[in-house]
N, C-alpha and C. Protein backbone atom coordinates (compact mmCIF):
# COMPACT_ATOMS: atom_id res chain seq x y z
N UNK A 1 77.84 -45.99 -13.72
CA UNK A 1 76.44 -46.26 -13.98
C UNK A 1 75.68 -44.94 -13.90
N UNK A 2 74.95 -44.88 -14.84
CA UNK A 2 74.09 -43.47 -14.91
C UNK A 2 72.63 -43.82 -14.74
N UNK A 3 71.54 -43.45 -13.63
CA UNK A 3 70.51 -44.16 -13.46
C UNK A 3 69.46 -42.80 -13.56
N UNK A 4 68.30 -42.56 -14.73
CA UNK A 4 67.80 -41.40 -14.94
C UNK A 4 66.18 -41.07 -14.09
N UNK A 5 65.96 -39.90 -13.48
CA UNK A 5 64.55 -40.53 -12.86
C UNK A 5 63.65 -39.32 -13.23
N UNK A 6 62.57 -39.26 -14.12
CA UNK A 6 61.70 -38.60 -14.52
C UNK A 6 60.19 -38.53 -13.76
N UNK A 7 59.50 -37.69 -14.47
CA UNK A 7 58.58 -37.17 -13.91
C UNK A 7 57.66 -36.16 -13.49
N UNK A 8 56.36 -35.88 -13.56
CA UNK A 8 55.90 -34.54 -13.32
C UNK A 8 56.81 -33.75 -11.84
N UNK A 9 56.03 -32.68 -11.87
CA UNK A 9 56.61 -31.39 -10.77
C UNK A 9 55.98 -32.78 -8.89
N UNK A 10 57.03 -32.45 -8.46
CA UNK A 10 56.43 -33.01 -7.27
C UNK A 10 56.35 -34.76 -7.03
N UNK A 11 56.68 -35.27 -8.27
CA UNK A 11 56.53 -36.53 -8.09
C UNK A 11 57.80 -37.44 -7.15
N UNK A 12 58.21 -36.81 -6.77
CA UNK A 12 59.82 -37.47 -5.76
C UNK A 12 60.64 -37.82 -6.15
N UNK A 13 60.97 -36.95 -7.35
CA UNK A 13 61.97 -37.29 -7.96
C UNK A 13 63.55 -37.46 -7.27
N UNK A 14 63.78 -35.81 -6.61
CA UNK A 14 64.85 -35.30 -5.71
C UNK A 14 64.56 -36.77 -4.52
N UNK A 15 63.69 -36.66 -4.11
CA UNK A 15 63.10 -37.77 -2.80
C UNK A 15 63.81 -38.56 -2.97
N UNK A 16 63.22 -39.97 -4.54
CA UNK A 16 64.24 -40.93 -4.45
C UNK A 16 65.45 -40.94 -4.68
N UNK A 17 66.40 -39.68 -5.06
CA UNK A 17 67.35 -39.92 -5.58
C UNK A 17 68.09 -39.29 -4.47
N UNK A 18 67.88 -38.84 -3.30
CA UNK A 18 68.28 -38.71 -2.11
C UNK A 18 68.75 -40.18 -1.27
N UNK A 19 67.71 -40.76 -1.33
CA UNK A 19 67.06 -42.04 -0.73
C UNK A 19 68.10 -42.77 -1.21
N UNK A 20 68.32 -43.27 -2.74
CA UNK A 20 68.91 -44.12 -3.35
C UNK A 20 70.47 -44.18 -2.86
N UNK A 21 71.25 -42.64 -3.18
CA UNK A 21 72.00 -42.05 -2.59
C UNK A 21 72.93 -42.33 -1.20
N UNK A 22 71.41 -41.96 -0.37
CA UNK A 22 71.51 -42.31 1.14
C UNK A 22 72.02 -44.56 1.11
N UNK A 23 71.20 -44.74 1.01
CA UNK A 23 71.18 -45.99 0.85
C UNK A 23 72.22 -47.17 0.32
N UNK A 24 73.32 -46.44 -0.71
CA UNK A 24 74.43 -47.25 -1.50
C UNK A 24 75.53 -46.00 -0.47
N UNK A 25 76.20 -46.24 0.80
CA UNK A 25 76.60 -45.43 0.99
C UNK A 25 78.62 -45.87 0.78
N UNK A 26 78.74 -47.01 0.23
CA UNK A 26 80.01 -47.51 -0.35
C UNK A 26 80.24 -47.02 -1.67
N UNK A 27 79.37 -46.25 -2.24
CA UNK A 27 79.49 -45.90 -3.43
C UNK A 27 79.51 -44.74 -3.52
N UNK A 28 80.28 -44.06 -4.46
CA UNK A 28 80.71 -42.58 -4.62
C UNK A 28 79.67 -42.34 -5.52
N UNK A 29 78.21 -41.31 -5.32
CA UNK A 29 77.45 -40.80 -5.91
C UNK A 29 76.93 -39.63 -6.02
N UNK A 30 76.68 -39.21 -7.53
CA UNK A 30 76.59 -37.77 -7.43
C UNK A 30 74.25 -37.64 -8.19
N UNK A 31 74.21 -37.05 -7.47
CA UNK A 31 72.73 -36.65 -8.10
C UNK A 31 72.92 -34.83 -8.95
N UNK A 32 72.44 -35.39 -9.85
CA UNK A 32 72.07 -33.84 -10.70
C UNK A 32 70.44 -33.60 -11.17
N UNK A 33 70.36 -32.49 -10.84
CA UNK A 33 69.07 -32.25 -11.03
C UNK A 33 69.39 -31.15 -12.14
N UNK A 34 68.06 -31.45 -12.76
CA UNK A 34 67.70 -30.70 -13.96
C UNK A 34 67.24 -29.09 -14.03
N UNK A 35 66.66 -28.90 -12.10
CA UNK A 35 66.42 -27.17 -11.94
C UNK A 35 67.59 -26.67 -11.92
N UNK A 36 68.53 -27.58 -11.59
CA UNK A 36 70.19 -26.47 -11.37
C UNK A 36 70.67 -26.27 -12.61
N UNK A 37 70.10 -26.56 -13.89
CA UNK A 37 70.84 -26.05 -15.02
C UNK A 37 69.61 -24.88 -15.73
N UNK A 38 69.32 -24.16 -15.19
CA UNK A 38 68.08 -23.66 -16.38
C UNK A 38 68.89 -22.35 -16.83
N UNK A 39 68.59 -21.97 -18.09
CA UNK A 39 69.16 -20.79 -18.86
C UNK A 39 68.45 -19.55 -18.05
N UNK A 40 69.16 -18.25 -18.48
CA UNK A 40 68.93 -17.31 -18.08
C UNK A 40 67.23 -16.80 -18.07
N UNK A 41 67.13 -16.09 -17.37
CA UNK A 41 65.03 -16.15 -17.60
C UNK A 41 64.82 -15.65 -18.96
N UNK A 42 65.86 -14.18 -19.42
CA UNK A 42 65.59 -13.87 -20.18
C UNK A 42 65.07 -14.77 -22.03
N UNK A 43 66.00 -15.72 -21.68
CA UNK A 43 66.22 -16.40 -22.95
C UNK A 43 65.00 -17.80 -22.65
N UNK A 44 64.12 -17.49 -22.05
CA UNK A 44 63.09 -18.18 -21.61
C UNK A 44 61.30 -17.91 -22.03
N UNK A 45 61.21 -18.74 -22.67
CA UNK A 45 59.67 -18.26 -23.16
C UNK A 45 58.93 -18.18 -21.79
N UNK A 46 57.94 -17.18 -22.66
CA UNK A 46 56.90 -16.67 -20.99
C UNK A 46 55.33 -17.18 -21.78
N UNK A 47 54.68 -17.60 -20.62
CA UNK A 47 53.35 -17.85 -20.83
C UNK A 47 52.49 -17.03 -19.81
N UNK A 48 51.57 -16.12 -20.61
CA UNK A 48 50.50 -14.93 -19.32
C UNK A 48 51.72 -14.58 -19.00
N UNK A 49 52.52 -13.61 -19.40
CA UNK A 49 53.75 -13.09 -18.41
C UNK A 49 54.54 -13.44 -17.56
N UNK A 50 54.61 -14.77 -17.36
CA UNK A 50 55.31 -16.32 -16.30
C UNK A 50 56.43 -16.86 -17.00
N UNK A 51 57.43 -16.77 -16.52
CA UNK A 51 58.65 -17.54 -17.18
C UNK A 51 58.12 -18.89 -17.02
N UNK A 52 58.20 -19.31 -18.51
CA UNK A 52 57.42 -20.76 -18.75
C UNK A 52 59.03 -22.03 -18.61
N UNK A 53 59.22 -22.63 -17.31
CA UNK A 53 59.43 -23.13 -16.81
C UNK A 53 59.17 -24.74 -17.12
N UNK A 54 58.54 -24.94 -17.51
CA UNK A 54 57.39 -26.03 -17.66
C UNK A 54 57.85 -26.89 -19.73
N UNK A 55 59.23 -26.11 -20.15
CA UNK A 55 59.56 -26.46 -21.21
C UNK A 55 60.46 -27.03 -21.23
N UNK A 56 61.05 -27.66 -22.18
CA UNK A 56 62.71 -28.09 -22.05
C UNK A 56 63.60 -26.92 -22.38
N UNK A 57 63.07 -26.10 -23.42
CA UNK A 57 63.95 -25.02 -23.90
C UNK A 57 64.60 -24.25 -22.62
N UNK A 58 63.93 -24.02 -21.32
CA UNK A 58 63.94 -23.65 -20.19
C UNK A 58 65.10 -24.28 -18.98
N UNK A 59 65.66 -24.95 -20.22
CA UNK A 59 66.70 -25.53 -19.30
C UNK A 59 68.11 -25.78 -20.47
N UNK A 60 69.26 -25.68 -19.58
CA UNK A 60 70.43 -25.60 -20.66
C UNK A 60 71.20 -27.13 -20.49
N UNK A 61 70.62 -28.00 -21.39
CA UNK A 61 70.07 -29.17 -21.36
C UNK A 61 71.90 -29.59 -22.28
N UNK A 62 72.34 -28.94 -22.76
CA UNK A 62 73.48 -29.34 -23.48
C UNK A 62 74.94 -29.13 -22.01
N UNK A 63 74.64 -28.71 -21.14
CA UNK A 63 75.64 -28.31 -19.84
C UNK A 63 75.29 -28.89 -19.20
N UNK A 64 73.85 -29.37 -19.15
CA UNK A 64 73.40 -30.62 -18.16
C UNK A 64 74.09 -32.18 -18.49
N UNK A 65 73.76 -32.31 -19.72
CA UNK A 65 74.23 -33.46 -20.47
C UNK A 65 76.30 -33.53 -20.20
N UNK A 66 77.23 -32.43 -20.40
CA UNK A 66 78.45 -32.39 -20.41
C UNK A 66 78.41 -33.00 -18.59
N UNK A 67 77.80 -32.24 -17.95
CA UNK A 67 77.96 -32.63 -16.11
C UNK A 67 77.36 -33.92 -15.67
N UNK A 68 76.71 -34.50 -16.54
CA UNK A 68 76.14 -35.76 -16.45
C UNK A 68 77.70 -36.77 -16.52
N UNK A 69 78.04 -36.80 -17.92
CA UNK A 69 78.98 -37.13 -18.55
C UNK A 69 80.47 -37.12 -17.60
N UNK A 70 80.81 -35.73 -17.00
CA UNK A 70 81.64 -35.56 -16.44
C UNK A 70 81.53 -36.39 -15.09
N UNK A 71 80.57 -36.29 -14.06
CA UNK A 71 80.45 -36.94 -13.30
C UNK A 71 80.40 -38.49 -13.20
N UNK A 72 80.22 -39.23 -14.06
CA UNK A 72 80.49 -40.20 -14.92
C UNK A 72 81.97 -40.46 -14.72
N UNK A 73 82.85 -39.97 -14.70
CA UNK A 73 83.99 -40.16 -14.91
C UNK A 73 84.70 -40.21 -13.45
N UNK A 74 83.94 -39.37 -12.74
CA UNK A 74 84.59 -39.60 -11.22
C UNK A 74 83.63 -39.93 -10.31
N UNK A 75 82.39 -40.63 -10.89
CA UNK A 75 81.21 -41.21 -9.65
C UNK A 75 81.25 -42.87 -10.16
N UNK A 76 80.85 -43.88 -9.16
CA UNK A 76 80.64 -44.89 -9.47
C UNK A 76 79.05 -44.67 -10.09
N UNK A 77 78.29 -44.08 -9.61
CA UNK A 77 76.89 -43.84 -10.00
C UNK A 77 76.50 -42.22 -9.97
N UNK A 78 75.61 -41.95 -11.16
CA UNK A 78 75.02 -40.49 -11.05
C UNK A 78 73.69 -40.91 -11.30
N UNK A 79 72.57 -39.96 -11.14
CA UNK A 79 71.49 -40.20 -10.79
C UNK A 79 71.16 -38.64 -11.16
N UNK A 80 70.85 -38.81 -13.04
CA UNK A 80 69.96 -37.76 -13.70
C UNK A 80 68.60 -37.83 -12.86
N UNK A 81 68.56 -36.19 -12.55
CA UNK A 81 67.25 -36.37 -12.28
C UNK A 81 65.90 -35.22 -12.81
N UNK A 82 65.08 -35.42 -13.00
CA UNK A 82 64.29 -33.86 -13.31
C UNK A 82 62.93 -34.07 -14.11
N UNK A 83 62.32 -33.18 -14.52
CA UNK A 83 61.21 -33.20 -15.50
C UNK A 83 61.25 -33.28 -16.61
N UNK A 84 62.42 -33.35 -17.58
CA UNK A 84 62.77 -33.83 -19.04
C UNK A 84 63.77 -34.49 -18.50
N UNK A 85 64.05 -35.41 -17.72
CA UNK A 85 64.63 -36.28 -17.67
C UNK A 85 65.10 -37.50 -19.14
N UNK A 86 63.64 -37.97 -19.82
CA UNK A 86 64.06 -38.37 -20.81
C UNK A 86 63.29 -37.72 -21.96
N UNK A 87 63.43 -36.44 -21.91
CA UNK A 87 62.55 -35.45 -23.31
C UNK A 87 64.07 -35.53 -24.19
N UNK A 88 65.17 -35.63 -24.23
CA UNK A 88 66.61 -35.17 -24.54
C UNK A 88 67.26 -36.76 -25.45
N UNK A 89 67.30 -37.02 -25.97
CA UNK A 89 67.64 -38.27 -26.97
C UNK A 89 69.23 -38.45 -26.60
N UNK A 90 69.44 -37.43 -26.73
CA UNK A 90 71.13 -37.27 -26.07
C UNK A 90 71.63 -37.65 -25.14
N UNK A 91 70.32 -37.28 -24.06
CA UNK A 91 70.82 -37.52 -22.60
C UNK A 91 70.49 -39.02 -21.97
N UNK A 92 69.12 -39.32 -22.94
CA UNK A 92 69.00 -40.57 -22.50
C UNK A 92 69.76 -42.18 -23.21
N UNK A 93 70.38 -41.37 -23.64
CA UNK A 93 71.40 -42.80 -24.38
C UNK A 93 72.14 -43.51 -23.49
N UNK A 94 72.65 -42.36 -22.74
CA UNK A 94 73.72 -42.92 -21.74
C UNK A 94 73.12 -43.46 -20.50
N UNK A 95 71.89 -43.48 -20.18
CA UNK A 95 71.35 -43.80 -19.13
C UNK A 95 71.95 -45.11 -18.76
N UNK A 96 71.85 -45.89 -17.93
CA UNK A 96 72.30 -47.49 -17.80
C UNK A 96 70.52 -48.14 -17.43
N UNK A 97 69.66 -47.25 -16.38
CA UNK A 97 68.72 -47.78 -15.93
C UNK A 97 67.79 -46.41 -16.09
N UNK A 98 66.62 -46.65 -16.02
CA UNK A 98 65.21 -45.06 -16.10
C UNK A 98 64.46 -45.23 -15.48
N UNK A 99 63.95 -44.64 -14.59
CA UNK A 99 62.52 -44.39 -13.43
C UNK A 99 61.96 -43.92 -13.90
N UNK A 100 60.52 -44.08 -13.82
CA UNK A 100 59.59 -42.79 -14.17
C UNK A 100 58.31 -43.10 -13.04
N UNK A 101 58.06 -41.72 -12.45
CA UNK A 101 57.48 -41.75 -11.54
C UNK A 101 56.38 -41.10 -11.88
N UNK A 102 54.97 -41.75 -11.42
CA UNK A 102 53.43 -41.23 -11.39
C UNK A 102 53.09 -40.68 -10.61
N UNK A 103 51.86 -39.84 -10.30
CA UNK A 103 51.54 -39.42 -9.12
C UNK A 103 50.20 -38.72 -9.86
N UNK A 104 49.25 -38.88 -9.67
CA UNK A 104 47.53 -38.36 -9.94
C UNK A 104 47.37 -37.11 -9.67
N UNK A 105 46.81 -36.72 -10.31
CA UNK A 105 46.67 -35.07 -10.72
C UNK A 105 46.20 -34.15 -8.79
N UNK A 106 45.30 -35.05 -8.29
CA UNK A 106 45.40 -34.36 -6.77
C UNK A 106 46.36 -34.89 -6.08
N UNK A 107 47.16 -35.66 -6.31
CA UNK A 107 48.56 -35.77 -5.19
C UNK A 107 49.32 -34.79 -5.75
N UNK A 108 49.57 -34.32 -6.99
CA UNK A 108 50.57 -33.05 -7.57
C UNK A 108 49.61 -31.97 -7.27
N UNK A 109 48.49 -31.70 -7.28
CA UNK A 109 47.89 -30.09 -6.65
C UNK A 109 47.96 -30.55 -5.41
N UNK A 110 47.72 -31.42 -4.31
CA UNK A 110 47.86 -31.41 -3.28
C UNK A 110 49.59 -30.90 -2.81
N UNK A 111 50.59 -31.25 -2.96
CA UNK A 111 52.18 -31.18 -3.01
C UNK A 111 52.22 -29.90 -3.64
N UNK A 112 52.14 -29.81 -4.78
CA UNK A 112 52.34 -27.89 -5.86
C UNK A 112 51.60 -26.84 -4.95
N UNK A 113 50.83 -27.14 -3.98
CA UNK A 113 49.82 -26.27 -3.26
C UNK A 113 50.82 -26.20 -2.19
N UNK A 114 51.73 -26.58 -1.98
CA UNK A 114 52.38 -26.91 -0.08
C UNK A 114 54.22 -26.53 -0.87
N UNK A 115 54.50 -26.32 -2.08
CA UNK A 115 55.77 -26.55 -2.67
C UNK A 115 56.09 -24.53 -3.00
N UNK A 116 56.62 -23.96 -1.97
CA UNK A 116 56.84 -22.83 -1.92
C UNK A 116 58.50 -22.90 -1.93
N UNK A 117 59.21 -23.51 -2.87
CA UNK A 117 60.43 -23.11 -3.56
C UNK A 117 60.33 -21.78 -4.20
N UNK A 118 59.58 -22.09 -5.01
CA UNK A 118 59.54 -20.34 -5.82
C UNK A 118 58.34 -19.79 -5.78
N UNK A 119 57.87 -19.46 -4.62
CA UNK A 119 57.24 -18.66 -4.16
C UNK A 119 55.71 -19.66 -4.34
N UNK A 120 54.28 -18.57 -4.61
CA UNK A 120 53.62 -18.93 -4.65
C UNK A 120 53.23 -19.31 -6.10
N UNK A 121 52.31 -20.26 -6.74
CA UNK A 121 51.83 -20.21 -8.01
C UNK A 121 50.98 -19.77 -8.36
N UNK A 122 50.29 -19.17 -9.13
CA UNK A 122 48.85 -19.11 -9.19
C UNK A 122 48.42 -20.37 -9.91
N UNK A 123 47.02 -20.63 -9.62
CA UNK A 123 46.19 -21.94 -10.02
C UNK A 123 46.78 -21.96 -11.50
N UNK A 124 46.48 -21.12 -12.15
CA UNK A 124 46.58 -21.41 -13.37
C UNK A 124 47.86 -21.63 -13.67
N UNK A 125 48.58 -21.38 -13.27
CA UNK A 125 50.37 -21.88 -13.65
C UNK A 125 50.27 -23.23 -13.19
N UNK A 126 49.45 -23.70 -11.74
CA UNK A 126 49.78 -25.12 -11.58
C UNK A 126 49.20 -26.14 -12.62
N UNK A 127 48.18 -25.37 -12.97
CA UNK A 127 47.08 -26.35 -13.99
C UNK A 127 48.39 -26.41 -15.15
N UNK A 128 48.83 -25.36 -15.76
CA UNK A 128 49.72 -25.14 -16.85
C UNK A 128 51.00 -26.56 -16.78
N UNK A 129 51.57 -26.46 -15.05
CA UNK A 129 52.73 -27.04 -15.33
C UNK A 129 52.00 -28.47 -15.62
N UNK A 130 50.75 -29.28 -14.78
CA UNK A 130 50.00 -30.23 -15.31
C UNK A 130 50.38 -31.00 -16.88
N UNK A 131 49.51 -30.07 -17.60
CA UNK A 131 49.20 -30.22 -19.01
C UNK A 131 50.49 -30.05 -19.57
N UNK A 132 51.64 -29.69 -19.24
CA UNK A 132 52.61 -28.98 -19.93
C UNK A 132 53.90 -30.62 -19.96
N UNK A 133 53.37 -31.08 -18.50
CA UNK A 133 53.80 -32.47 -18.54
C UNK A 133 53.94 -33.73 -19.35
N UNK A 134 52.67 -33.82 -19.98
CA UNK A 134 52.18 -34.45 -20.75
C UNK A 134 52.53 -33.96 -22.47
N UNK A 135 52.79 -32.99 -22.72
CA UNK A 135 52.97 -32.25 -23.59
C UNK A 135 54.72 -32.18 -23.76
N UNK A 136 55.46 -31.81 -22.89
CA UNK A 136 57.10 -32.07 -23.24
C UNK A 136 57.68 -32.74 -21.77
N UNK A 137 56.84 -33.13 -20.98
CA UNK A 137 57.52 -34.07 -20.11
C UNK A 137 58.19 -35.80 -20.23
N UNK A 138 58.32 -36.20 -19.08
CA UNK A 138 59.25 -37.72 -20.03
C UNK A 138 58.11 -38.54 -20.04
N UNK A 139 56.95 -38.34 -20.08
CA UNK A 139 56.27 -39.42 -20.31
C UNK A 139 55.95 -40.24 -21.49
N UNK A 140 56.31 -39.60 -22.70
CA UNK A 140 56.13 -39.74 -23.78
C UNK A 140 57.38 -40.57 -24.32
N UNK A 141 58.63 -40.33 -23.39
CA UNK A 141 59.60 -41.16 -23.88
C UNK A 141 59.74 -42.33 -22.73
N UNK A 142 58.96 -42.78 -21.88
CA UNK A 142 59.18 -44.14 -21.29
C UNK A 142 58.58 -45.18 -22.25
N UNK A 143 59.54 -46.31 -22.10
CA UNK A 143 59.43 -47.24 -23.14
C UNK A 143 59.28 -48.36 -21.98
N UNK A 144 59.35 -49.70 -22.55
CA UNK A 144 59.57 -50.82 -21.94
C UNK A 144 60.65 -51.44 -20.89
N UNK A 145 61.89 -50.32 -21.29
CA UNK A 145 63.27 -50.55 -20.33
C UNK A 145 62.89 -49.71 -19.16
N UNK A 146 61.77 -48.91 -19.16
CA UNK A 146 61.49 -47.96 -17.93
C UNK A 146 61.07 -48.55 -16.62
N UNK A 147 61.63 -48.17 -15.34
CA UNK A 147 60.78 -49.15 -14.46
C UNK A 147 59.67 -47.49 -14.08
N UNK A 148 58.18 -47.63 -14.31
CA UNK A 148 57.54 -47.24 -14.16
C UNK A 148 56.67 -47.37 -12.30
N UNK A 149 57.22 -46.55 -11.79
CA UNK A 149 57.02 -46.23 -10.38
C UNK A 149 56.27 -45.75 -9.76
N UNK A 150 55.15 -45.66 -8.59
CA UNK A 150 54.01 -44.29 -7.99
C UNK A 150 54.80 -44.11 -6.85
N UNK A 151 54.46 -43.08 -7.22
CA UNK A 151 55.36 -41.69 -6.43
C UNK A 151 54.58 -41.11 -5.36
N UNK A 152 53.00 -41.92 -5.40
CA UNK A 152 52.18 -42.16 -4.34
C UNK A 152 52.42 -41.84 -2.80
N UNK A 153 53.39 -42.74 -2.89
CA UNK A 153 53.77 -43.27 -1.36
C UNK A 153 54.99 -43.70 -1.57
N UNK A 154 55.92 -43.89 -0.22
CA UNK A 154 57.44 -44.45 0.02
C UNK A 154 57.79 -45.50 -0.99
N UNK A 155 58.86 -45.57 -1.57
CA UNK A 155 59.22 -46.07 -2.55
C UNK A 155 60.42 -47.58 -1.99
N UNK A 156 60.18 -48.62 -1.62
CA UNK A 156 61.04 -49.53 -0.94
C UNK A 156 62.30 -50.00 -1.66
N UNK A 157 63.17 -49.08 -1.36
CA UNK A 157 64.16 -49.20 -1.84
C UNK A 157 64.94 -51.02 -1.79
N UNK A 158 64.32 -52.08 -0.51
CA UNK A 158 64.81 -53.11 -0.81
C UNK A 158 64.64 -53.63 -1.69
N UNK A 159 63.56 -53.18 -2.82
CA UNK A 159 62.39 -53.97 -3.57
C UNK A 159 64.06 -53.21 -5.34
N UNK A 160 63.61 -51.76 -5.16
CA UNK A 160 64.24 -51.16 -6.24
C UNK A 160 65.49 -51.46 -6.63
N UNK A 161 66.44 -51.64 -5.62
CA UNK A 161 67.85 -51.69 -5.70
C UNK A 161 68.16 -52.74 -6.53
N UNK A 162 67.74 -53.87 -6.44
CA UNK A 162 67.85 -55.38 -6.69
C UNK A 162 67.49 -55.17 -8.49
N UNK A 163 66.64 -54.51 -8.96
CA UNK A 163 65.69 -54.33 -10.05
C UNK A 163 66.70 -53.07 -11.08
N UNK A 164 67.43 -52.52 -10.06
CA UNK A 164 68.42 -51.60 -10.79
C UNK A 164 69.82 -52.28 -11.37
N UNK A 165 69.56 -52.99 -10.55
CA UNK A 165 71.00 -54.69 -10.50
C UNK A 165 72.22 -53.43 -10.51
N UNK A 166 72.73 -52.46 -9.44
CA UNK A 166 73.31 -51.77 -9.11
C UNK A 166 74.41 -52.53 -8.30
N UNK A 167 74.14 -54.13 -7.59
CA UNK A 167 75.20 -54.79 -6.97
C UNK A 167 75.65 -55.71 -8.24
N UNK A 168 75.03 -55.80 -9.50
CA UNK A 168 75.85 -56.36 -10.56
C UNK A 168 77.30 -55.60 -11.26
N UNK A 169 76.20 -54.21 -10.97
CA UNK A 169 77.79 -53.32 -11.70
C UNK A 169 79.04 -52.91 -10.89
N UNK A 170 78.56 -53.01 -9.30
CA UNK A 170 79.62 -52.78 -8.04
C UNK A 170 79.54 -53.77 -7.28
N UNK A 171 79.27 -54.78 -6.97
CA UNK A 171 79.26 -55.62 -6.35
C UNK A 171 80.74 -56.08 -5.52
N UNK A 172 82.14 -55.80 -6.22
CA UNK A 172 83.04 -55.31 -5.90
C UNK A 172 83.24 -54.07 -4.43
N UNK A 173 82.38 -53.30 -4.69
CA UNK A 173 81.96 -52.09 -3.30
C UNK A 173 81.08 -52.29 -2.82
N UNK A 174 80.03 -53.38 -3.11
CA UNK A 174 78.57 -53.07 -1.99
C UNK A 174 78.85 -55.10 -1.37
N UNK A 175 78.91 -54.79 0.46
CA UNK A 175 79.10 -55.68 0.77
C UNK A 175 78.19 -55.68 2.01
């Protein structure tokens, strides 16, 4: 089962797919995230002199897709995860189930303001990754099969699990 979870910068993505993870612990699961594949900076468009980050091109989305695939083969469940989560037509075929997580423009500057992975941002890069969301993030590809989520607050996994019907496809391992 391949379960995909999209979303702006900060929206909990890594969070729930930790959580989910944590939670099915009879099940052999692998999470991939979408920052661990990005192409070299060089081969990366820049915006104001900023490796523009904030694109899909910015990520090597065809090695993501093969490790998706591969893991697939030796996980009962993987758990795509990232900010083009479903920008990729390719990648989202194979999905089995899709998250997409919300979160209001001051809960992501509140979090992007406190999120010193890569250093500091300047305002205007945070405003950038914002707008840049909406523009090649997965929001544009959630459809009706999406379970559309806020990323608000704690996410109750007793509520989700059931809705992923994750004990339909293992039910065999989850006892």
């Amino acid at each position: 089962m391949i379960i995909g979870i999209g979303g702006v910068s900060n929206a909990g993505k890594t969070t729930l797919a930790i959580k989910l993870k944590e939670s099915l612990p009879t099940l052999k699961v692998s999470i991939l995230c979408q920052d661990d594949f990005p192409k070299p900076e060089e081969q990366i468009p820049k915006v104001r002199n900023h490796v523009n980050w904030e694109i899909p091109q910015s990520l090597d989305l065809k090695r993501y897709l093969r490790q998706v695939l591969e893991d697939a083969k030796s996980h009962d469940l993987v758990i795509a995860e990232g900010l083009f989560a479903f920008c990729d037509e390719r990648i989202v075929q194979h999905y089995d189930k899709k998250i997409f997580l919300t979160i209001s423009k001051d809960t992501f500057w509140q979090r992007k303001s406190r999120d010193y992975r890569w250093g500091t941002e300047p305002e205007w890069y945070m405003q950038h990754i914002w707008d840049s969301h909406f523009k090649c993030g997965s929001e544009n590809a959630v459809d009706r099969d999406t379970l559309i989520l806020s990323g608000e607050k704690p996410i109750d996994l007793n509520e989700l699990i059931p809705e992923l019907e994750i004990e339909k496809h293992f039910a065999h391992l989850i006892s």
